[in-house]
N, C-alpha and C. Protein backbone atom coordinates (compact mmCIF):
# COMPACT_ATOMS: atom_id res chain seq x y z
N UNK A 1 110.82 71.35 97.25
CA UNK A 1 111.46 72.07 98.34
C UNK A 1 112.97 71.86 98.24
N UNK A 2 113.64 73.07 98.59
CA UNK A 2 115.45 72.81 98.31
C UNK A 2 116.07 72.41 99.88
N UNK A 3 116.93 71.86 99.66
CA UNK A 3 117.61 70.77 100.71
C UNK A 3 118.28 72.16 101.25
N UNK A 4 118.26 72.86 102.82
CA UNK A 4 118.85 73.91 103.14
C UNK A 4 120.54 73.66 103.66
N UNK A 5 120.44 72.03 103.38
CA UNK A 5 122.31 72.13 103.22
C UNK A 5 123.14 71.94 102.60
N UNK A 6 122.20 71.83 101.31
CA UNK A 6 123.14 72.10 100.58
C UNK A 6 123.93 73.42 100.40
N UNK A 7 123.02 74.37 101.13
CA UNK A 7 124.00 75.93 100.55
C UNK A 7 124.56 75.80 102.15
N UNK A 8 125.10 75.34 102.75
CA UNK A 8 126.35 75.31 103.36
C UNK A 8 127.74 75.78 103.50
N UNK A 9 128.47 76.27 103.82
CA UNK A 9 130.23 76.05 103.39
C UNK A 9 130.34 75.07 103.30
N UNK A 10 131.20 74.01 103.01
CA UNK A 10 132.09 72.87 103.67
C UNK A 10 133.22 73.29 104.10
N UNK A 11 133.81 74.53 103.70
CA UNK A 11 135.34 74.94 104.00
C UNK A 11 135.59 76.20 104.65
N UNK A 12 134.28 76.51 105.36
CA UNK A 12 134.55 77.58 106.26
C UNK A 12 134.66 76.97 107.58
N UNK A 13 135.40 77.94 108.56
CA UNK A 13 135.87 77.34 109.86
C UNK A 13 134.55 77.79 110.61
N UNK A 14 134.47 77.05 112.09
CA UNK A 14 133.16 77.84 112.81
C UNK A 14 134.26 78.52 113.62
N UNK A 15 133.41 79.57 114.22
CA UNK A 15 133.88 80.35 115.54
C UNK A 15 134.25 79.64 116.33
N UNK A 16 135.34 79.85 117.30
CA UNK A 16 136.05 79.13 118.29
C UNK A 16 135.00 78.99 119.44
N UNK A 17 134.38 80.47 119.88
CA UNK A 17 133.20 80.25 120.79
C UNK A 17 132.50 79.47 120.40
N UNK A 18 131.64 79.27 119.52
CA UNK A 18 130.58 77.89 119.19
C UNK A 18 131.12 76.89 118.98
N UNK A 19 132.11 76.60 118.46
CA UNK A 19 133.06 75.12 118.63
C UNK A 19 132.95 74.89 120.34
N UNK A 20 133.36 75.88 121.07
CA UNK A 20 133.86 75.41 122.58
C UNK A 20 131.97 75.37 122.99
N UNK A 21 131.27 76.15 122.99
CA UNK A 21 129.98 75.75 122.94
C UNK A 21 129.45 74.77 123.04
N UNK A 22 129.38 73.99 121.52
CA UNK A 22 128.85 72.75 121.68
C UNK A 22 129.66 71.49 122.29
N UNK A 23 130.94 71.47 121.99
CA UNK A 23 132.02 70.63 123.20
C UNK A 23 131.64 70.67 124.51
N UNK A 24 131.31 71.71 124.98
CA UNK A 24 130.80 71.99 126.52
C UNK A 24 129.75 71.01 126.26
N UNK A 25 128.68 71.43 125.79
CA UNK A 25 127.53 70.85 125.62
C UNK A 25 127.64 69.26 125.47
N UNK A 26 128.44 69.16 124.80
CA UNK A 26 128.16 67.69 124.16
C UNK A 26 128.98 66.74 125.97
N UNK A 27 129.93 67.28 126.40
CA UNK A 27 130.32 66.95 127.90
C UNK A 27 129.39 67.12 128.74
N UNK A 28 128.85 67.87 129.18
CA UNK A 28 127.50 68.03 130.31
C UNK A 28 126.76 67.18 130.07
N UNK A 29 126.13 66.50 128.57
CA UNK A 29 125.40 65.01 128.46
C UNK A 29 125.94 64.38 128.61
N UNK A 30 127.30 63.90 128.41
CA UNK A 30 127.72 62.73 128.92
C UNK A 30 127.93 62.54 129.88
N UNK A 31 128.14 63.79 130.74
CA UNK A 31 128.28 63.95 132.46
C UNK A 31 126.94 63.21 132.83
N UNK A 32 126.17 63.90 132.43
CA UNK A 32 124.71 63.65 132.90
C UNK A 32 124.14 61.96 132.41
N UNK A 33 124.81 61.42 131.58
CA UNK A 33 124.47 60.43 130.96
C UNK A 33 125.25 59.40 132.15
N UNK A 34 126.45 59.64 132.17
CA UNK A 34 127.29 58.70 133.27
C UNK A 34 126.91 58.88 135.03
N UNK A 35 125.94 59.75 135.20
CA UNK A 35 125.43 60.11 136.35
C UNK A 35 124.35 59.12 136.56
N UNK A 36 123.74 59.24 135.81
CA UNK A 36 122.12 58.88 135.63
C UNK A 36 122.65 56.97 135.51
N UNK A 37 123.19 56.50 134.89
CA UNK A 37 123.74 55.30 134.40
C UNK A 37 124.58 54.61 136.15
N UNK A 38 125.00 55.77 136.87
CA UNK A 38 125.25 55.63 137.98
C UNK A 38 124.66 55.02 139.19
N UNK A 39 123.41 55.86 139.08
CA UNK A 39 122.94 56.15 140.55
C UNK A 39 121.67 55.12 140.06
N UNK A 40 121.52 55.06 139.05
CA UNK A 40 120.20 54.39 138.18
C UNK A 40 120.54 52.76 137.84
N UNK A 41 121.86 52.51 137.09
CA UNK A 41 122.04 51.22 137.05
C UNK A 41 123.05 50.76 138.34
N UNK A 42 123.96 51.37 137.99
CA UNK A 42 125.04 50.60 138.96
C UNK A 42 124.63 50.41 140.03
N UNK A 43 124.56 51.77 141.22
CA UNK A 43 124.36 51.41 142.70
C UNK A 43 123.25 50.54 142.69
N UNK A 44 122.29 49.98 142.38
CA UNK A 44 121.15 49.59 142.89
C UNK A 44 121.98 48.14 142.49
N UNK A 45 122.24 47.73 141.20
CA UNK A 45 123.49 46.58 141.39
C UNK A 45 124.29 46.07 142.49
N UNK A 46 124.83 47.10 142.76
CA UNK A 46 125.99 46.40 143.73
C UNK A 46 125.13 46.43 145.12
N UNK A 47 124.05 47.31 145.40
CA UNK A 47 123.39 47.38 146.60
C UNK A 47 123.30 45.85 146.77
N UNK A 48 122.05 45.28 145.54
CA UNK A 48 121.34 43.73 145.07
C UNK A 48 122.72 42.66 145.56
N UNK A 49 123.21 42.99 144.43
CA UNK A 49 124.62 41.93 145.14
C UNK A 49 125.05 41.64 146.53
N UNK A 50 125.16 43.06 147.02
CA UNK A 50 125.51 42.99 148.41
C UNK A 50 124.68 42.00 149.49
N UNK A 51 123.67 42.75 149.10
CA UNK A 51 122.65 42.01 150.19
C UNK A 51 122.46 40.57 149.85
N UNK A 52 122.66 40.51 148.41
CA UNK A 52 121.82 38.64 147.75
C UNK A 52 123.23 37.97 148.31
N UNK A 53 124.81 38.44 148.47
CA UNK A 53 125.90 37.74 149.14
C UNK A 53 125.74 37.80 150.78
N UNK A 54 125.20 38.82 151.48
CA UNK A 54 124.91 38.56 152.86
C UNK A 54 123.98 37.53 153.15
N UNK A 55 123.17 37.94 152.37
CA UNK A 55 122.04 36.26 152.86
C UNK A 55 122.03 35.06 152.49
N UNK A 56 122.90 34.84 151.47
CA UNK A 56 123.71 34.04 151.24
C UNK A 56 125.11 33.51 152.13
N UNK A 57 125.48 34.36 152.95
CA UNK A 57 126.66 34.12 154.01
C UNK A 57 125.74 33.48 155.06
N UNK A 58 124.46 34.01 155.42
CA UNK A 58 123.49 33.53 156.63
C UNK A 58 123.27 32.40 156.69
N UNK A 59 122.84 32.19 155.43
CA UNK A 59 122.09 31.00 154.98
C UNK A 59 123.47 29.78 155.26
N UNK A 60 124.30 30.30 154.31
CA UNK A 60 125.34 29.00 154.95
C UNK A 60 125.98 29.02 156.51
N UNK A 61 126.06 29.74 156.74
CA UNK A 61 126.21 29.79 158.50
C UNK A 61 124.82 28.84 159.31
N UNK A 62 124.07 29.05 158.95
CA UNK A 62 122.63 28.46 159.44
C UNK A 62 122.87 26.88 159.14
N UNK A 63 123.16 26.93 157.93
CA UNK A 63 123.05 25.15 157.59
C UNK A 63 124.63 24.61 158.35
N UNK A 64 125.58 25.32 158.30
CA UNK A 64 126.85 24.54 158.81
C UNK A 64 126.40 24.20 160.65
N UNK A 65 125.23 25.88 161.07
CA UNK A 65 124.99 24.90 162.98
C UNK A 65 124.42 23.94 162.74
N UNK A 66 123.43 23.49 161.80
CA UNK A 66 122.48 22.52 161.74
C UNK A 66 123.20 21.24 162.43
């Protein structure tokens, strides 16, 4: 079977539309990648933190009335 890239250009230009095409494209995943990485890793992080430092503020308030 023949390798179909080899018959390629290497030295032809692409169309400006399909250049801006896949640039678009290749941005909307990373949009979507830094979204998802967002709402998926981070917030639930800092939520955890938040709360594991409030009950942690309680907790030492509790032992200092003791």
């Amino acid at each position: 079977m023949e390798n179909p890239f080899k018959k390629l250009l290497h030295n032809e230009e692409v169309p400006k539309v399909l250049r801006e095409k896949v640039i678009n494209d290749i941005s909307l995943i990373k949009l979507s990648i830094d979204l998802a990485d967002l709402f998926v890793v981070k917030y639930p992080n800092t939520i955890g933190e938040f709360l594991t430092t409030e009950n942690e503020e309680d907790l030492e308030d509790e032992n200092k009335e003791e």
